[in-house]
N, C-alpha and C. Protein backbone atom coordinates (compact mmCIF):
# COMPACT_ATOMS: atom_id res chain seq x y z
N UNK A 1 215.20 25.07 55.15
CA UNK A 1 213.87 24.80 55.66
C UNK A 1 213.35 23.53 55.00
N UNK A 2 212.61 22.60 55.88
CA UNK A 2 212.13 21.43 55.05
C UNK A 2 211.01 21.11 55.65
N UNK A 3 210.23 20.30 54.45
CA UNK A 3 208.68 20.42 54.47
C UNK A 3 208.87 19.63 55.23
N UNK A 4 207.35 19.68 55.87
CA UNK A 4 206.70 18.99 57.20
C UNK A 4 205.41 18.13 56.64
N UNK A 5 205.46 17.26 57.48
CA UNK A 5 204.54 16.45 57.02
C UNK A 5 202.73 17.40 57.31
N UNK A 6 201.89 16.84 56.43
CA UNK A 6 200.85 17.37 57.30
C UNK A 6 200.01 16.24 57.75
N UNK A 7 198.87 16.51 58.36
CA UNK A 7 198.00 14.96 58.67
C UNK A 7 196.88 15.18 56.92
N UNK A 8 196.28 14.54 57.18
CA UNK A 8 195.33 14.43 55.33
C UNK A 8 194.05 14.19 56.25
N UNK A 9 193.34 15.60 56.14
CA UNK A 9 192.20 15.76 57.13
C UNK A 9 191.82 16.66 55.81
N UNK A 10 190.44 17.31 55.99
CA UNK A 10 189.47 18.23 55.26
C UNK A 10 189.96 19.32 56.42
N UNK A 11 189.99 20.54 55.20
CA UNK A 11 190.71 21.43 55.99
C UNK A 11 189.65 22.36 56.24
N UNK A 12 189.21 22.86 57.57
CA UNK A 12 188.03 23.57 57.75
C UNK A 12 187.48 24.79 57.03
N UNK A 13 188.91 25.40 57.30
CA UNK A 13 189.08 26.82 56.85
C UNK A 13 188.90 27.21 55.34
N UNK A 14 187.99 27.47 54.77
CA UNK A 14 187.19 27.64 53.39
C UNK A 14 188.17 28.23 52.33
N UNK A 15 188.65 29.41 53.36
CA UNK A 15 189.89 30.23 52.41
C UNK A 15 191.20 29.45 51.99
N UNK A 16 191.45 28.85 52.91
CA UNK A 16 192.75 27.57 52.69
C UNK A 16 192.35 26.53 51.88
N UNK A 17 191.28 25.72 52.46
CA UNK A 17 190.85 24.76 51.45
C UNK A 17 190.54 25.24 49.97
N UNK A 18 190.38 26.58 49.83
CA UNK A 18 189.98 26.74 48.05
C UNK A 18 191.93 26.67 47.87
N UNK A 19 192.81 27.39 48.40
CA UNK A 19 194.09 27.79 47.85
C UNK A 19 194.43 26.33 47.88
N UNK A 20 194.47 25.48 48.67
CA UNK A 20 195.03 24.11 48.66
C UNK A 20 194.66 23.30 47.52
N UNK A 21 193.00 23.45 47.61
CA UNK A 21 192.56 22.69 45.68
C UNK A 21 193.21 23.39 45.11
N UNK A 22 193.29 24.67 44.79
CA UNK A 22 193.76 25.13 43.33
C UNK A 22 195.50 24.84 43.20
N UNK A 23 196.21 24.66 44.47
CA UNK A 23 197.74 24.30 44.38
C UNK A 23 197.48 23.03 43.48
N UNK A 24 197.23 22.08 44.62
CA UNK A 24 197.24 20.74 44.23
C UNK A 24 196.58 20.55 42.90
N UNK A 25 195.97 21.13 43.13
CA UNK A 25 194.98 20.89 41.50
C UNK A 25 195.80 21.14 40.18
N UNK A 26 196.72 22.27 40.18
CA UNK A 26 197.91 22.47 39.62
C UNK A 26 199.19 21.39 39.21
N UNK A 27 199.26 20.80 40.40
CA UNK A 27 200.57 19.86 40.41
C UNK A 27 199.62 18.66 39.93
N UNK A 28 198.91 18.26 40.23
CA UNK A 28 198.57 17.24 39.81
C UNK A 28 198.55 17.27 37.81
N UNK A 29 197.72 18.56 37.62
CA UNK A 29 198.14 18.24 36.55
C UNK A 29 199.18 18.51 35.85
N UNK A 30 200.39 18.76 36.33
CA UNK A 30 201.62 18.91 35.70
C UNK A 30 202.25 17.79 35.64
N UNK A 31 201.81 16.99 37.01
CA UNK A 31 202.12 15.51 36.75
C UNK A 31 201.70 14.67 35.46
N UNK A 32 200.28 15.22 35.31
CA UNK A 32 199.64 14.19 34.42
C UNK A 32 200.25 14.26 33.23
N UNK A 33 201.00 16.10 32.62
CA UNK A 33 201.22 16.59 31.52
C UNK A 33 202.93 15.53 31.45
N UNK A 34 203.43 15.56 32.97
CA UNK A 34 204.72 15.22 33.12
C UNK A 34 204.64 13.42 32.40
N UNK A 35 203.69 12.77 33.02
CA UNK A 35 203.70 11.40 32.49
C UNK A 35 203.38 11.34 30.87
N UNK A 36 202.61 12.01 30.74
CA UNK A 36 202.12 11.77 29.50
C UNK A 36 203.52 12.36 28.35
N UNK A 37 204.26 13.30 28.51
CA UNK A 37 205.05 13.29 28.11
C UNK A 37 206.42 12.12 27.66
N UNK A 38 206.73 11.86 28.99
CA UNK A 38 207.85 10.88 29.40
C UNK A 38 207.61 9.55 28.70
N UNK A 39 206.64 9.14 28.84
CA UNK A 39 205.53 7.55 28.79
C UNK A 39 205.19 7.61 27.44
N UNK A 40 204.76 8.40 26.77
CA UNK A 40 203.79 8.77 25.93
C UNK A 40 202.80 7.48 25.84
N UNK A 41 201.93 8.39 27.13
CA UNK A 41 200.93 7.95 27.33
C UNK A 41 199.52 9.10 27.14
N UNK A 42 198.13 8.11 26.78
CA UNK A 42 197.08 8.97 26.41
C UNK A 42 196.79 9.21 27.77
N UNK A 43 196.63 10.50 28.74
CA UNK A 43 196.27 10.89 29.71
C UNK A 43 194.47 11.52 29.84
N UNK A 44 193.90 11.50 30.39
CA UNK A 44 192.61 11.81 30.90
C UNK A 44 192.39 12.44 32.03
N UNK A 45 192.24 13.40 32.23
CA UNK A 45 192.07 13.94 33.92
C UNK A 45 190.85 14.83 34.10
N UNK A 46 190.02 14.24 35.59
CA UNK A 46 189.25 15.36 35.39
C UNK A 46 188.52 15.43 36.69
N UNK A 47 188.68 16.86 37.48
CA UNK A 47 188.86 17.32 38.28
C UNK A 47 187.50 18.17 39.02
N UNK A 48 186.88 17.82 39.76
CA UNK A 48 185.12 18.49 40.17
C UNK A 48 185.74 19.46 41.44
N UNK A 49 185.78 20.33 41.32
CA UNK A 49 185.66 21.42 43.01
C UNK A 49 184.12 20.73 43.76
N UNK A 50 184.53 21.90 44.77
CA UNK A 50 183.65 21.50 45.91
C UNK A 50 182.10 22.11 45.80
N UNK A 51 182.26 23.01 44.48
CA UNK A 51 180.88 23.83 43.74
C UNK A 51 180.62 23.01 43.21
N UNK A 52 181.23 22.11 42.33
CA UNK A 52 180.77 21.25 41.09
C UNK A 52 181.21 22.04 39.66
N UNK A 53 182.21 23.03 39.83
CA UNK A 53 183.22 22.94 38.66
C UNK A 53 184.14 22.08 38.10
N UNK A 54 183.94 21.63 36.71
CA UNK A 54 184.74 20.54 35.95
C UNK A 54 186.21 21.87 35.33
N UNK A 55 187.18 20.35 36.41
CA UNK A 55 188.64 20.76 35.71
C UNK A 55 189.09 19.66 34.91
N UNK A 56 189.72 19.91 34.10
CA UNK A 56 190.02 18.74 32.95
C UNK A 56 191.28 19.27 32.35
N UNK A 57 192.31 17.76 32.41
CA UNK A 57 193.67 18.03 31.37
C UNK A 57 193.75 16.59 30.42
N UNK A 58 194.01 16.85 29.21
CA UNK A 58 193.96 15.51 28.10
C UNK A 58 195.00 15.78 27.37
N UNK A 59 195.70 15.30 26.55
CA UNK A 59 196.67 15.24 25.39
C UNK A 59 195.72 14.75 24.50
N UNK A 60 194.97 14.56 24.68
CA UNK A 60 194.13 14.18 23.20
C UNK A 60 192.83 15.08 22.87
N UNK A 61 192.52 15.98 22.33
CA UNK A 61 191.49 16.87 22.08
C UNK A 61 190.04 16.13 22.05
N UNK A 62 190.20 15.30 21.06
CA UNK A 62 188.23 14.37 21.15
C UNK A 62 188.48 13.49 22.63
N UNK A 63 189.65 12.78 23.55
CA UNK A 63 189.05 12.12 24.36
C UNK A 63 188.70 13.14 25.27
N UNK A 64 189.62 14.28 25.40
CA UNK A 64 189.39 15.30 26.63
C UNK A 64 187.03 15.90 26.15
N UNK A 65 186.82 15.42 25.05
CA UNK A 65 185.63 16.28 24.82
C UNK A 65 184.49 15.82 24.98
N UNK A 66 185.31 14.21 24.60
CA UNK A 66 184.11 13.45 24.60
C UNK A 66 183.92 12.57 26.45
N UNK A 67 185.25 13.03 27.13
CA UNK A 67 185.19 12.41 28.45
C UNK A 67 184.46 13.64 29.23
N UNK A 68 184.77 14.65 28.90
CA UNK A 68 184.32 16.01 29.91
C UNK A 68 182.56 16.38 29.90
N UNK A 69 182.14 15.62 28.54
CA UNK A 69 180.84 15.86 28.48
C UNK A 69 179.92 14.54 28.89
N UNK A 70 180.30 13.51 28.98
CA UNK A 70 179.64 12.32 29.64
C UNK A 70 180.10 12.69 31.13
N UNK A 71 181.06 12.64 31.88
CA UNK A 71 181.21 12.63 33.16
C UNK A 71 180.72 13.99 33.84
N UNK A 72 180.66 14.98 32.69
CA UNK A 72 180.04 16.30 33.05
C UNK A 72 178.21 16.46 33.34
N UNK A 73 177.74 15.85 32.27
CA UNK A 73 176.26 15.01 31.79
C UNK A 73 176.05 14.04 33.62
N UNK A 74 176.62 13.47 33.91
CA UNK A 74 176.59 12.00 35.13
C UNK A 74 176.82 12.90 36.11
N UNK A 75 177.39 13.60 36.34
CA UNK A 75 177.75 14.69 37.72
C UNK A 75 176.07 15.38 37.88
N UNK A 76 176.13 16.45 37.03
CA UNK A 76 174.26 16.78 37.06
C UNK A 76 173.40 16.11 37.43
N UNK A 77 173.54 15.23 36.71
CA UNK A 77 172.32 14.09 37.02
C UNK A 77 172.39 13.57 38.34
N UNK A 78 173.71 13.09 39.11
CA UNK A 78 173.74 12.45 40.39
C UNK A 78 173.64 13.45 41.41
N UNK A 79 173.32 14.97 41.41
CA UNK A 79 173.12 15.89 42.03
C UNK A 79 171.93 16.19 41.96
N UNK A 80 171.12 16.04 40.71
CA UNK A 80 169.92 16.27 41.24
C UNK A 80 169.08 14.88 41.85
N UNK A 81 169.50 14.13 42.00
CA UNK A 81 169.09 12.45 42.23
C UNK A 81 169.12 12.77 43.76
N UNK A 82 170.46 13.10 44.07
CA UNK A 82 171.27 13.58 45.38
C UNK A 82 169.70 15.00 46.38
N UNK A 83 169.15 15.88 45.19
CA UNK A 83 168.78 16.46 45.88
C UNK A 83 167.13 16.62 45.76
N UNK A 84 166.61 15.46 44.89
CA UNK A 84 165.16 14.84 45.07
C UNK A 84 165.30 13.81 46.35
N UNK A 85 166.29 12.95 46.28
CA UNK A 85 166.37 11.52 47.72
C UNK A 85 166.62 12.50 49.10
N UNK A 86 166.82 13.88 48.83
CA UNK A 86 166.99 14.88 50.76
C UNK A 86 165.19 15.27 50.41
N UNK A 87 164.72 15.48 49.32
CA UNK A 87 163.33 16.24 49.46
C UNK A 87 162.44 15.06 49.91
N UNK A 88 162.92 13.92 49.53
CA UNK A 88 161.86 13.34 50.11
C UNK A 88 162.48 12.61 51.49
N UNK A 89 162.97 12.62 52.11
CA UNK A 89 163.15 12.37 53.79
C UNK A 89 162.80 13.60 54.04
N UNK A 90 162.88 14.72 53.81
CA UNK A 90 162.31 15.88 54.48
C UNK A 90 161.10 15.76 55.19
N UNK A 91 160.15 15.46 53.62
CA UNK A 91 158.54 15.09 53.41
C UNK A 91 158.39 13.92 54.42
């Protein structure tokens, strides 16, 4: 049996689209663990769902802490920015 291509669309179906992030979300970071290994390279990764859950993979403990809490800090903030600029076109 061999994989098929798919098209790279947003996948409607809520139940698929969560199993598809959490696959991919997986491989990706095995990749990241895979390069950073091979390379030895400092890796950074970091990963928002469609709720606004932070996924994060680092080989380095302070960059993974100190990256997850600034980009974590900037996500909040551009959501509520995001949802004062809908209150006022409402108004």
């Amino acid at each position: 049996m061999t994989r098929r291509k798919i098209q790279i669309k947003k996948i409607d179906d809520t139940i698929a689209r969560q199993v598809t992030f959490s696959k991919r979300r997986g491989g990706l970071f095995k990749k990241a663990y895979e390069l950073s290994t091979l390379c030895d390279a400092e890796i950074a990764l970091m990963v928002f769902s469609a709720s606004g859950k932070l996924y994060e993979y680092s080989n380095s403990r302070f960059f993974s802490f100190s990256l997850s809490y600034y980009f974590h800090l900037h996500f909040l903030i551009s959501i509520e920015k995001k949802k004062r600029m809908a209150e006022i076109h409402v108004q």
